[in-house]
Protein backbone atom coordinates (compact mmCIF):
# COMPACT_ATOMS: atom_id res chain seq x y z
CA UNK A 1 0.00 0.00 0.00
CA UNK A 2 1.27 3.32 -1.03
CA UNK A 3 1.11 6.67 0.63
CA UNK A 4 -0.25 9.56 -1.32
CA UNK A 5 0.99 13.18 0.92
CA UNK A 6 -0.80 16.71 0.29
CA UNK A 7 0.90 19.63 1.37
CA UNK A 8 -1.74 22.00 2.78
CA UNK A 9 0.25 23.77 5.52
CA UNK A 10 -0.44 27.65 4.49
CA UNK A 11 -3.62 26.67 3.45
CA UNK A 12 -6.95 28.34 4.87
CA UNK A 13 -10.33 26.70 4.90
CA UNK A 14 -11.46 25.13 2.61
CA UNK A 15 -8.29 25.02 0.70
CA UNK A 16 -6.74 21.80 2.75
CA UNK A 17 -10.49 19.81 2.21
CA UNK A 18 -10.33 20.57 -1.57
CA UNK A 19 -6.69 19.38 -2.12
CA UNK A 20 -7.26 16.09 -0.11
CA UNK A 21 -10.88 15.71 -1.75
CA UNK A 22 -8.70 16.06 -5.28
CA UNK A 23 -6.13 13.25 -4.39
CA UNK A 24 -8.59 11.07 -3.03
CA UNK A 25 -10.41 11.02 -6.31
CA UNK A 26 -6.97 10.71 -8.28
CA UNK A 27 -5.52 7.44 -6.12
CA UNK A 28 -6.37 4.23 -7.96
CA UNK A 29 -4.83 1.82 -5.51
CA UNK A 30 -5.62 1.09 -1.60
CA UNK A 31 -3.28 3.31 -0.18
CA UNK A 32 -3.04 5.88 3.03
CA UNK A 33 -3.63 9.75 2.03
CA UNK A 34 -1.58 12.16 4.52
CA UNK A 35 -2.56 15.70 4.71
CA UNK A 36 0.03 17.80 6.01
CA UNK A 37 -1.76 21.47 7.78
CA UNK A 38 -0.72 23.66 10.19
CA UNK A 39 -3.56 24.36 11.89
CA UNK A 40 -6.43 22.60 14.44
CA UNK A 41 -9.38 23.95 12.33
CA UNK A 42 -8.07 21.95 9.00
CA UNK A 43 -7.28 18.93 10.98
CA UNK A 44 -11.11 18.59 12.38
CA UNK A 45 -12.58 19.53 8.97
CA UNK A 46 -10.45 16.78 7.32
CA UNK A 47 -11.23 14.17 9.96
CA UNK A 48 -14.82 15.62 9.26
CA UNK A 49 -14.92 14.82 5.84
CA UNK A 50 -13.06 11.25 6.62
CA UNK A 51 -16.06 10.27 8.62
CA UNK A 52 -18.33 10.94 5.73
CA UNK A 53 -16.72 8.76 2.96
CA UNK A 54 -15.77 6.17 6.12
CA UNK A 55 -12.19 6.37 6.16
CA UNK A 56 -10.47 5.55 9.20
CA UNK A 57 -8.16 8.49 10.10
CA UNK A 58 -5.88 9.43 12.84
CA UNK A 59 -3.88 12.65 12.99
CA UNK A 60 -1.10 13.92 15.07
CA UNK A 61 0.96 16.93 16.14
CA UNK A 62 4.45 17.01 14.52
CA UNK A 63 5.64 19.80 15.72
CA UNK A 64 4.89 23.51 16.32
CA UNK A 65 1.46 24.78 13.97
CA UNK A 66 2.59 21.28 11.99
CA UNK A 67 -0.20 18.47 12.19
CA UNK A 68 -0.22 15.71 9.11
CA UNK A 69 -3.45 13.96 9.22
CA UNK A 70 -3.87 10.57 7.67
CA UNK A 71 -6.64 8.48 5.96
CA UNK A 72 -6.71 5.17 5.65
CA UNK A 73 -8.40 4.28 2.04
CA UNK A 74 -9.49 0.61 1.38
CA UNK A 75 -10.36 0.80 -2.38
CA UNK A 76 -10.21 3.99 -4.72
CA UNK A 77 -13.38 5.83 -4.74
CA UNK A 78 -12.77 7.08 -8.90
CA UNK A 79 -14.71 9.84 -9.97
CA UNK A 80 -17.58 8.85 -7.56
CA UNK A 81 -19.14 12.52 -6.42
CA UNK A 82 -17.76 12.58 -2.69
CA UNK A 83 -19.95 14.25 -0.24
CA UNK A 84 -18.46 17.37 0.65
CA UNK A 85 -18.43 17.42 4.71
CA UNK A 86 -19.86 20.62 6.47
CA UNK A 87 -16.84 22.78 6.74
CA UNK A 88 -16.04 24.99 10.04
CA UNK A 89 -13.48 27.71 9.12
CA UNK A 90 -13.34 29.13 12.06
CA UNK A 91 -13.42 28.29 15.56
CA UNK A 92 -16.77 28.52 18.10
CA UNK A 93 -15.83 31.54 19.97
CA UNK A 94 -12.13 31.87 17.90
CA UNK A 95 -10.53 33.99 15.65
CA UNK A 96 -9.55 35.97 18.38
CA UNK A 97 -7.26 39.52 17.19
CA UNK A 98 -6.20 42.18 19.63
CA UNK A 99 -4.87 45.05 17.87
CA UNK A 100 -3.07 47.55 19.80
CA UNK A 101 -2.26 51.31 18.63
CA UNK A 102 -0.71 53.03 21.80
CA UNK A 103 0.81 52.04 25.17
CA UNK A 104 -1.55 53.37 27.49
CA UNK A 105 -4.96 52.44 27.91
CA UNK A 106 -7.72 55.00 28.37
CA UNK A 107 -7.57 58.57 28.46
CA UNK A 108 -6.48 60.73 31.50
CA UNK A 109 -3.51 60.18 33.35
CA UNK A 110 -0.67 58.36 31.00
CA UNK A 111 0.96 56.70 34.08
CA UNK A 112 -2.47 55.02 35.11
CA UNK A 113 -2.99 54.14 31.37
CA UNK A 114 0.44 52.41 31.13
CA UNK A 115 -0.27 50.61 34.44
CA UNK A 116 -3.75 49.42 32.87
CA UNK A 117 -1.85 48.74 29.91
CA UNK A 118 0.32 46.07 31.64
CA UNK A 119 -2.86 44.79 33.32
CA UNK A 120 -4.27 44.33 30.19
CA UNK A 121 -1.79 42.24 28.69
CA UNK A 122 -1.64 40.26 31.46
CA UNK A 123 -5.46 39.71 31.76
CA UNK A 124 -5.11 38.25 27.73
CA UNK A 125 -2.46 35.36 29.30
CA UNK A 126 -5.04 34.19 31.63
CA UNK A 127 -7.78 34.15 28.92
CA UNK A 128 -9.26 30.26 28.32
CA UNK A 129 -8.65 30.81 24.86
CA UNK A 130 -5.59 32.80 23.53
CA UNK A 131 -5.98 35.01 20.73
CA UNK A 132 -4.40 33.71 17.34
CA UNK A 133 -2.69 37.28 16.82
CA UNK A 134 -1.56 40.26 18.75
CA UNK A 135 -1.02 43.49 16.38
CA UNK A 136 0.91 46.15 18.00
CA UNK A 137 1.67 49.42 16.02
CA UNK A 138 1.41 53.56 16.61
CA UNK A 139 2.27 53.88 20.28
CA UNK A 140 1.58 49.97 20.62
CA UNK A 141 4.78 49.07 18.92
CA UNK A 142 6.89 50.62 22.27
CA UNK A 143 5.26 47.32 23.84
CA UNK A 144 7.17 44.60 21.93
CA UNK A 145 10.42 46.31 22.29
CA UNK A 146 13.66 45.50 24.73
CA UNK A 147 12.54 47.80 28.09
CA UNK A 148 8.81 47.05 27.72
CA UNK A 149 7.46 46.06 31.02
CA UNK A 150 4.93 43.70 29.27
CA UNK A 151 7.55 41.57 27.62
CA UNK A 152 7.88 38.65 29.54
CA UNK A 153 3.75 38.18 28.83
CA UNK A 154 4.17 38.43 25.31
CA UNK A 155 7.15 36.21 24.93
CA UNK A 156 4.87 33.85 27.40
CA UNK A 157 1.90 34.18 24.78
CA UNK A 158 4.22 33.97 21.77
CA UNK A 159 5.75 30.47 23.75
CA UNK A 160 1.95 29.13 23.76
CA UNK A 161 1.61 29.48 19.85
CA UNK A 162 -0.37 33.58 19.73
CA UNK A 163 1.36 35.36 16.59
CA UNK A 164 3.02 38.64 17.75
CA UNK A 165 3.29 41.20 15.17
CA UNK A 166 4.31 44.52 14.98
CA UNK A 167 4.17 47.72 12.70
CA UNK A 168 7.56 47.93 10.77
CA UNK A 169 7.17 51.58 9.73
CA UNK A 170 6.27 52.23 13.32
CA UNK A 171 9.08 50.79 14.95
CA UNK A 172 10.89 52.87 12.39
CA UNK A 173 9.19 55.78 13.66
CA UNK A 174 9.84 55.46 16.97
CA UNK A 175 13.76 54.11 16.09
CA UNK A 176 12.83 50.90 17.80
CA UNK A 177 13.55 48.76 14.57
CA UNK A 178 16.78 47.09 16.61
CA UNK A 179 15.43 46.83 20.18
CA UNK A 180 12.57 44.55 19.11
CA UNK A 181 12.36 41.76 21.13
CA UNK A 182 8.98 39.66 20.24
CA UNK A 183 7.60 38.78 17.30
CA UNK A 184 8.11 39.84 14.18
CA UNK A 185 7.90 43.09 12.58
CA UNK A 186 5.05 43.46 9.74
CA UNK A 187 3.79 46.23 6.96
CA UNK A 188 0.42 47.76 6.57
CA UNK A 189 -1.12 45.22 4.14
CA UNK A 190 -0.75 42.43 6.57
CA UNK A 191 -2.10 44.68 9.35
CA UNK A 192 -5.07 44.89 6.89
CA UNK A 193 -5.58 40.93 5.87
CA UNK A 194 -5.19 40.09 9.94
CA UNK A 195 -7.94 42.59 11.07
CA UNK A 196 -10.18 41.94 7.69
CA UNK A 197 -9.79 37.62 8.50
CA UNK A 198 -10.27 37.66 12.62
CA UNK A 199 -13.73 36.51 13.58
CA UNK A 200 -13.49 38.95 16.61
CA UNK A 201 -11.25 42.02 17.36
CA UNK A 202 -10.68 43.33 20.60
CA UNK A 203 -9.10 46.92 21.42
CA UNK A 204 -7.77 48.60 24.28
C-alpha cells in the first residue's frame, strides 16, 4: 500500500479539504492519504470529511502549527461525487485579534494608562482561549520592544503558539527597529488581511 501526501500547511479553509478531496479522487490503488496542515481547524474539517466517505483516520501533532493527518483508504473511490463534509473555518468563539495602537490604555492620566496597559496584557495570558494574533503598532509598537514592562507576557503568549506582530514603519518611527524583542515586525497590508480575517477584534 502506497502513501499519497498533500501539502496544505499555508492553506486556509477550505483550501486543505479541496486538495485532499482532489487526491482522493486521483488514487487508484488502496493506499493511506496524509494531509500535512498547520492548523487545528483543518485537521477537524479533514477528519470531518473522513467520517463521511468512512475512512479511518488518525492525525497527530508534529511539531509547532505542523499536524499531518492521515486516511486510511481501502479501495479507490474514482470519480464517484464525494460528499463534501460541512466545513467549520473558524473556531466557536475563535478567531480571536487584539490590535493595539498606543501604550496606554484610556484617556487621563498616561501613568495610570500604562499601568492598565500592563494589566491588560496580562489579563489576555489568563484568557481560556488565547488570541491567534496580537497586532501592536502607533504607540503599541513601544510594547514589543527590549525595556517594555509587558515583555515577559508576550514572549509567554508567543511560547503558547499567539502570533506577535508589529508595525515595521512604526518601529521605524519610533527608532525601535533594533530593540525589538517579540515577534516579528510586519507592513500595513498584513495589518489589513489580519484585522479583515479575525472573527473577533478586541481593542484597548
Amino acid at each position: 500500500m502506497r502513501a499519497v501526501v498533500v501539502n496544505a500547511v499555508g492553506e486556509q479553509c477550505p483550501i486543505p479539504v479541496v486538495k485532499a478531496a482532489r487526491a482522493l479522487r486521483e488514487m487508484r490503488q488502496p493506499g493511506t492519504l496524509e494531509v500535512h496542515v498547520d492548523n487545528e481547524i483543518a485537521v477537524q474539517n479533514l477528519t470531518r470529511m473522513a467520517a463521511g466517505h468512512n475512512l479511518t483516520a488518525c492525525w497527530e501533532k508534529t511539531g509547532e502549527r505542523e499536524y499531518v493527518v492521515s486516511m486510511e483508504v481501502a479501495a479507490p473511490v474514482g470519480e464517484a461525487p464525494l460528499e463534501e463534509p460541512e466545513l467549520v473555518c473558524v473556531p466557536a468563539g475563535g478567531g480571536l485579534l487584539v490590535a493595539v495602537d498606543t501604550d496606554v490604555m484610556g484617556r487621563g492620566s498616561e501613568d495610570l494608562g500604562r499601568t492598565l496597559m500592563k494589566g491588560f496584557l496580562f489579563a489576555v495570558t489568563q484568557l481560556p482561549r488565547l488570541p491567534e494574533t496580537m497586532l501592536f503598532y502607533n504607540g503599541g509598537a513601544k510594547l514589543t520592544v527590549e525595556g517594555s514592562e509587558s515583555l515577559e507576557d508576550l514572549k509567554n503568549l508567543e511560547s503558547q503558539g499567539v502570533e506577535i506582530l508589529t508595525c515595521g514603519t512604526c518601529l521605524n518611527f519610533y527608532g525601535l527597529t533594533e530593540r525589538l524583542a517579540v515577534g516579528s515586525a510586519t507592513n500595513m497590508y498584513a495589518i489589513v488581511e489580519k484585522l479583515a480575517g479575525a472573527a473577533r477584534v478586541i481593542k484597548p
